[in-house]
N, C-alpha and C. Protein backbone atom coordinates (compact mmCIF):
# COMPACT_ATOMS: atom_id res chain seq x y z
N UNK A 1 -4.80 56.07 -3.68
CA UNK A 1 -6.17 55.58 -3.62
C UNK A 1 -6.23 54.19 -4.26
N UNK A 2 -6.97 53.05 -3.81
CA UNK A 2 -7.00 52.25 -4.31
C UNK A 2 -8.26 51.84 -4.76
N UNK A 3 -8.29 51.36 -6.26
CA UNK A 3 -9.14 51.38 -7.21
C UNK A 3 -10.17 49.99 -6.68
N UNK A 4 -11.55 50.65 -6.91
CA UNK A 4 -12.55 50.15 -6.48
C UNK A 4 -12.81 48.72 -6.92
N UNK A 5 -12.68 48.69 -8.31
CA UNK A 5 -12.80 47.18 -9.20
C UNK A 5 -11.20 46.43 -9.75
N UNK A 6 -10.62 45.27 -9.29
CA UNK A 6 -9.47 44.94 -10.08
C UNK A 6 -9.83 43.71 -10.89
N UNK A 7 -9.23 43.52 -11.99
CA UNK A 7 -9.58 42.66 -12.63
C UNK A 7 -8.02 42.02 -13.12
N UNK A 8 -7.95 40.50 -12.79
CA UNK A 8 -7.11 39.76 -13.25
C UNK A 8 -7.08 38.36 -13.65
N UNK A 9 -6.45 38.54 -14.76
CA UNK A 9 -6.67 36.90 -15.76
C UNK A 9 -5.91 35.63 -14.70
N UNK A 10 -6.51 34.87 -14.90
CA UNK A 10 -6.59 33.48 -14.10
C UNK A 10 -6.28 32.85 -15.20
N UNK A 11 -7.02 32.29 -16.17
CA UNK A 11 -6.48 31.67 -17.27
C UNK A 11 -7.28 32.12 -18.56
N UNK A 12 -5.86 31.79 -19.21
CA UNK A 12 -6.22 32.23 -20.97
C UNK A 12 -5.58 30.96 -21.57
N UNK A 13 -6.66 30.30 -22.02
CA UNK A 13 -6.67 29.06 -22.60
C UNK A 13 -7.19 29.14 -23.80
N UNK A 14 -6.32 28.46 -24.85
CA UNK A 14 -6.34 28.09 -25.96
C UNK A 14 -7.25 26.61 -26.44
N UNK A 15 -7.98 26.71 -26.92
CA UNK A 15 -8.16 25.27 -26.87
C UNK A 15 -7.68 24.39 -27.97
N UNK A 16 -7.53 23.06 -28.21
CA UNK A 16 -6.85 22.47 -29.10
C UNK A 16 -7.73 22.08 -30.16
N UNK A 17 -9.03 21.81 -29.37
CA UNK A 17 -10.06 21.82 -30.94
C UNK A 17 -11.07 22.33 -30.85
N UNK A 18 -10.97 23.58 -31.21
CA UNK A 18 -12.03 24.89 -31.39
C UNK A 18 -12.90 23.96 -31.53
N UNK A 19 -14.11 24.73 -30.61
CA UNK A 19 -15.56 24.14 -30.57
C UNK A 19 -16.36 25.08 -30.99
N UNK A 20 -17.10 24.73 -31.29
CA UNK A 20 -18.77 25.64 -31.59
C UNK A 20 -19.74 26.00 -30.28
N UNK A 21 -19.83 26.79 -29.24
CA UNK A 21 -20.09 26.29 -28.31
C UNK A 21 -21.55 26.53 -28.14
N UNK A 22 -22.68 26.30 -27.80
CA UNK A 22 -23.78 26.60 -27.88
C UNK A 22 -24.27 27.19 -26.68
N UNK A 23 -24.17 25.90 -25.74
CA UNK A 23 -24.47 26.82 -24.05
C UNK A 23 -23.29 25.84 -23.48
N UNK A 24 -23.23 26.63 -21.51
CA UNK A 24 -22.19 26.39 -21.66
C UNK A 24 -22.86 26.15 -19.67
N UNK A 25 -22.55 24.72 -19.28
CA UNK A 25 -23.34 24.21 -18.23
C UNK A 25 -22.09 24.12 -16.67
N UNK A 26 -22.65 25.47 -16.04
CA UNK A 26 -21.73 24.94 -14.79
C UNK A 26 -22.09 23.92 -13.88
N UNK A 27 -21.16 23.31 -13.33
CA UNK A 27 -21.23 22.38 -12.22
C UNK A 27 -20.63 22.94 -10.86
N UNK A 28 -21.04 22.28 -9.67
CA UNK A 28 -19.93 22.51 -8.60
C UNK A 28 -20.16 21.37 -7.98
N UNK A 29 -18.96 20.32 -8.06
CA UNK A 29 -18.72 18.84 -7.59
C UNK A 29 -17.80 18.99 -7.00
N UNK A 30 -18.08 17.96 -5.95
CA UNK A 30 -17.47 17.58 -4.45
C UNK A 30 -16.55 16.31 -4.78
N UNK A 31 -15.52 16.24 -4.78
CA UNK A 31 -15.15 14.25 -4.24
C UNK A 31 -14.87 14.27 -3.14
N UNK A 32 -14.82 13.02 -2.71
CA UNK A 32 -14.07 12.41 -1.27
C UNK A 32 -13.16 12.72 -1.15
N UNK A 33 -12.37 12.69 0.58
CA UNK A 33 -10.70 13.09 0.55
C UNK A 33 -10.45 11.11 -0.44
N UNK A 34 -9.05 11.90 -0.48
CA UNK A 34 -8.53 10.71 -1.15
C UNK A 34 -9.06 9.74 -2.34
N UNK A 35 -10.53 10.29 -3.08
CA UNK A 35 -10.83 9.68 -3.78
C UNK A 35 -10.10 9.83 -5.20
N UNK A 36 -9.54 8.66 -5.92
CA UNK A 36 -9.39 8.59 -7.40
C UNK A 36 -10.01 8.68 -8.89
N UNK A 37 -9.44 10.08 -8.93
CA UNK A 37 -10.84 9.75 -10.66
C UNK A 37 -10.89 8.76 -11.45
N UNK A 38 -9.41 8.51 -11.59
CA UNK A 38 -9.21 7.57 -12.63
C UNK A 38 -9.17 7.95 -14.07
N UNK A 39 -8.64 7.56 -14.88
CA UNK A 39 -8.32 7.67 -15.99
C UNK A 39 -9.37 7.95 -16.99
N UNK A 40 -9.79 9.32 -17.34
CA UNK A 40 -10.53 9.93 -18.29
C UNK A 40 -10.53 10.78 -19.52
N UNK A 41 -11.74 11.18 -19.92
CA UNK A 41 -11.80 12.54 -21.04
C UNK A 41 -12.90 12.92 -21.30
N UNK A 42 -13.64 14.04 -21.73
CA UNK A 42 -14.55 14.87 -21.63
C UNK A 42 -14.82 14.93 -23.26
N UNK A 43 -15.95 15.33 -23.35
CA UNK A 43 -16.58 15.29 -25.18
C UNK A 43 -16.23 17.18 -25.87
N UNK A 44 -16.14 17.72 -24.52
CA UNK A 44 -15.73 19.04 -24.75
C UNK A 44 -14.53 19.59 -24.04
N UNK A 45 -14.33 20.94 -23.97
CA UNK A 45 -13.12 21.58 -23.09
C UNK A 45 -13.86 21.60 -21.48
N UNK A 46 -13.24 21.50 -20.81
CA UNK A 46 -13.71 21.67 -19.37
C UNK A 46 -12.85 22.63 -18.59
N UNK A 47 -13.51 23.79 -18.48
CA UNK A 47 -12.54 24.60 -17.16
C UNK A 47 -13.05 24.48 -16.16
N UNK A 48 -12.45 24.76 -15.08
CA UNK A 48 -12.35 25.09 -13.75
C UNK A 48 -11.52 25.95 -12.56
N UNK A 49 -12.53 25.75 -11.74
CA UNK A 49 -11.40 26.86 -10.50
C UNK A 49 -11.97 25.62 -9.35
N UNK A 50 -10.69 25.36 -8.53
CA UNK A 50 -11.31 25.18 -6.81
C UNK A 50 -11.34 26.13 -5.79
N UNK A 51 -12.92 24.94 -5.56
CA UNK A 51 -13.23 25.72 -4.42
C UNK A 51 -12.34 25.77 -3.04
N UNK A 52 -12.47 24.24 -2.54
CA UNK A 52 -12.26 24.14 -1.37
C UNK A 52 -11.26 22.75 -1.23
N UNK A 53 -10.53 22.44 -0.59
CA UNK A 53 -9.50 21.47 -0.42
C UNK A 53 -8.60 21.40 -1.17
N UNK A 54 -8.20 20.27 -1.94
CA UNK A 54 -6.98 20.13 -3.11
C UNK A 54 -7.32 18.67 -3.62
N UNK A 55 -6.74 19.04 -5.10
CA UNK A 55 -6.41 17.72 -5.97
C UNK A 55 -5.40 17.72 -6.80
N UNK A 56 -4.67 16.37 -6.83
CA UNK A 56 -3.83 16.34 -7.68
C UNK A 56 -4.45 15.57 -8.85
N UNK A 57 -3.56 17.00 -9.83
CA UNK A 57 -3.79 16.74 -11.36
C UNK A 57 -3.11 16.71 -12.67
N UNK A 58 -3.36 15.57 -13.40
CA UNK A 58 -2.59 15.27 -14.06
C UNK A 58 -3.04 14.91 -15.59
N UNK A 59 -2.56 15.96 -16.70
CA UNK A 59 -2.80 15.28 -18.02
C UNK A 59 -1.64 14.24 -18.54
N UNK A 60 -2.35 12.74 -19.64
CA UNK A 60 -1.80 11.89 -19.39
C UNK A 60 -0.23 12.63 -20.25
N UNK A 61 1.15 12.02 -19.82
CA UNK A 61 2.09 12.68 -20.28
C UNK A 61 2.83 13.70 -20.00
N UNK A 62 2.04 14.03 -19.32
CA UNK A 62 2.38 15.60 -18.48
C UNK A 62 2.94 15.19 -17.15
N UNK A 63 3.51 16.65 -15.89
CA UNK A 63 3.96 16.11 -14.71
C UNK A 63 2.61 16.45 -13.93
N UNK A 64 2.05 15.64 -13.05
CA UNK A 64 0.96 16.09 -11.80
C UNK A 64 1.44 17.10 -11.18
N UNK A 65 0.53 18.34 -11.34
CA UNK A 65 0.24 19.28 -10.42
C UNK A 65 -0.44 19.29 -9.45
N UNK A 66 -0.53 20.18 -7.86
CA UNK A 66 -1.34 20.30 -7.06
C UNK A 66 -2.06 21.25 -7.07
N UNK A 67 -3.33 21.01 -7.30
CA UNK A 67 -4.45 22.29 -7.45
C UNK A 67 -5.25 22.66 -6.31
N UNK A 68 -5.03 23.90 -5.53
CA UNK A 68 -4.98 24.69 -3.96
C UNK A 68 -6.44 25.21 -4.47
N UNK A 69 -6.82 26.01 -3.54
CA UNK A 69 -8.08 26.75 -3.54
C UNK A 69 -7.50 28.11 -4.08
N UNK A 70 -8.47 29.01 -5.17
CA UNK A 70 -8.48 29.80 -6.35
C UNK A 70 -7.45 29.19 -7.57
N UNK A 71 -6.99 27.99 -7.66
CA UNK A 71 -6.33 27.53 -8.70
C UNK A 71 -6.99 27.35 -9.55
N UNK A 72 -7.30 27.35 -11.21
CA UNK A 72 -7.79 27.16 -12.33
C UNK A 72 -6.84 26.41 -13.51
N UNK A 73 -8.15 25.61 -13.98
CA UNK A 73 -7.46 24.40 -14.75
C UNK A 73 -8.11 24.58 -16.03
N UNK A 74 -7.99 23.54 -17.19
CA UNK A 74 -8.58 23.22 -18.30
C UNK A 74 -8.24 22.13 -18.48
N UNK A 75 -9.45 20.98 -19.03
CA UNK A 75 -9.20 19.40 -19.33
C UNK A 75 -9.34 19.72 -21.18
N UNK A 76 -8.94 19.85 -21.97
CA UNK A 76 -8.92 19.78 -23.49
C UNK A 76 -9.82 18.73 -23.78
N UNK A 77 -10.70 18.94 -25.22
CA UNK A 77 -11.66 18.02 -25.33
C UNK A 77 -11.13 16.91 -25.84
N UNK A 78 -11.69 15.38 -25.28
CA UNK A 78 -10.57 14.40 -25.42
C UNK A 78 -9.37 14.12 -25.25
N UNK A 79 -9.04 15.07 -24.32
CA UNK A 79 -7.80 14.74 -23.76
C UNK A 79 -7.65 13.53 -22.72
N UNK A 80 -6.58 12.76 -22.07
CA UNK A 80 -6.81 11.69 -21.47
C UNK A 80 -6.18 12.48 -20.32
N UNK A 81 -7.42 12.42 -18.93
CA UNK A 81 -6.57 13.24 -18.05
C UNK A 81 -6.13 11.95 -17.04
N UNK A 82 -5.08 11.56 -16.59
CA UNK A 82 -4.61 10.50 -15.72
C UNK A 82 -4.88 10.91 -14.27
N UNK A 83 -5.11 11.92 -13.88
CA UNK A 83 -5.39 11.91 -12.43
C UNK A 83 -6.24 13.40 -11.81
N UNK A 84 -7.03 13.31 -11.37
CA UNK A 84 -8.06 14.26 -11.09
C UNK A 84 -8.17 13.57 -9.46
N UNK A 85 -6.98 13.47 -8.46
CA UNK A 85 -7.58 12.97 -7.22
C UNK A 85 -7.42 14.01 -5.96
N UNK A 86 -8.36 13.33 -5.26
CA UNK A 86 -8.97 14.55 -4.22
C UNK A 86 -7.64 14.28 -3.23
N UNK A 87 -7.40 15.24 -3.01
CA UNK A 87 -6.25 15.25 -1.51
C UNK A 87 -7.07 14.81 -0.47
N UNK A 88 -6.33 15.27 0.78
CA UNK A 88 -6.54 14.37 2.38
C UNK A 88 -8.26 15.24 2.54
N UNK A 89 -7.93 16.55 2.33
CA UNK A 89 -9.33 17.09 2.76
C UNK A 89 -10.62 17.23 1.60
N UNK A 90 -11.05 16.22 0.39
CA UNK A 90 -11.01 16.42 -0.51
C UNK A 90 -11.22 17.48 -1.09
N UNK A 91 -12.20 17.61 -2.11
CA UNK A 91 -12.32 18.47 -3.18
C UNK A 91 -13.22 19.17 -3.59
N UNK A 92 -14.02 20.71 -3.89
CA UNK A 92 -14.90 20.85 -4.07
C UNK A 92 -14.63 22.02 -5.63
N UNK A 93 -15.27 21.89 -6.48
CA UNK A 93 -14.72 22.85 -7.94
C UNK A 93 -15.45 23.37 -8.61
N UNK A 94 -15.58 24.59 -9.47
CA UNK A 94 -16.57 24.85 -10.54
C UNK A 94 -15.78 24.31 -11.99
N UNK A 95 -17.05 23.42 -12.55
CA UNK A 95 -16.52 23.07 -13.81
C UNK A 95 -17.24 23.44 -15.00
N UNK A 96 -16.71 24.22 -15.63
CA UNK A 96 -17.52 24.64 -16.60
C UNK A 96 -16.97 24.05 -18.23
N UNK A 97 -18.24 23.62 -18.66
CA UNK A 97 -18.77 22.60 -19.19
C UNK A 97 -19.01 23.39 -21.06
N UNK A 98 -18.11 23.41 -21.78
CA UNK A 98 -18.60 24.00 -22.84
C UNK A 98 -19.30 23.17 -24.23
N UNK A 99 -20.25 23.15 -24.23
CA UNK A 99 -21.26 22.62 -25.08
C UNK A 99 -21.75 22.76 -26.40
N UNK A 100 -22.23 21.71 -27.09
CA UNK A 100 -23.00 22.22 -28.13
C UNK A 100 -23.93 21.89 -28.41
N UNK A 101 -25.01 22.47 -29.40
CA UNK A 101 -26.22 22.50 -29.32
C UNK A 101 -26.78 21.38 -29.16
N UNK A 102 -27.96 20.88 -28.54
CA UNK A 102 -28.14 19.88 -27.75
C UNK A 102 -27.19 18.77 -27.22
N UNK A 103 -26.42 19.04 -26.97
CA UNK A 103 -24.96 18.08 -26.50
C UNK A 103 -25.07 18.69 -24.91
N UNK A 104 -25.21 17.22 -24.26
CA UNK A 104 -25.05 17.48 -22.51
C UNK A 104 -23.30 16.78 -22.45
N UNK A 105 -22.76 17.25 -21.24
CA UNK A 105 -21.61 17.02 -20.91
C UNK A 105 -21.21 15.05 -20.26
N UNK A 106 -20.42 14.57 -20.90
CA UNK A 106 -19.98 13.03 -20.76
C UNK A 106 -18.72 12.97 -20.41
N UNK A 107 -18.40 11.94 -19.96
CA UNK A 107 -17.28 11.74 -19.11
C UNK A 107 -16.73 10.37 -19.62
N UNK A 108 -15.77 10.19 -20.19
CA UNK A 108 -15.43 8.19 -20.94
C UNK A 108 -14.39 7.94 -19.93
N UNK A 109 -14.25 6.87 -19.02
CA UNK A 109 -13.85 6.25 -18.26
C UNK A 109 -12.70 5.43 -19.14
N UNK A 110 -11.06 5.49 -19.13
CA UNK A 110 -10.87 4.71 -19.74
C UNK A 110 -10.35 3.56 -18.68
């Protein structure tokens, strides 16, 4: 018989600088095919899953991965991510946004 509910971990992430989190704000953003994020970092931890297409991604230092549809990520708060770009068909993702009390989610362009 096969069991009605399955449940399996996608990711178990550590984060590097424990936050306080207050609320915690999803997104679901689209890029262009082929568009470039460019060189960033976030004021908090950022997870995610994609939805639809692919992006390659890359923390700075690290090797670029390709992130498929049900893949799940984490950007570390202040981390410098070097590449967040949309493949040929681009990109569509849930990003969830962990916050603190009155703190909305920012993005520093470097």
């Amino acid at each position: 018989m096969t069991e009605p509910i399955t449940r399996e971990t996608l990711l178990d992430a550590t984060l590097v600088e424990p936050k306080t989190t207050a609320h915690v704000e999803i997104r679901r953003i689209s890029i262009a095919p082929g568009f470039a994020g460019g060189l960033h970092s976030h004021n908090g931890p950022v997870l995610g899953s994609i939805l639809e297409g692919s992006a390659i991604y890359q923390v700075e230092g690290e090797p670029e991965r390709v992130l498929h549809v049900g893949d799940v990520f984490v950007e570390q708060q202040d981390a410098r991510i070097a590449r967040f770009d949309a493949g040929e068909e681009g990109v569509t993702f849930l990003g969830y946004f962990l916050l603190g009390a009155d703190e909305g989610p920012t993005i520093t362009m470097h």
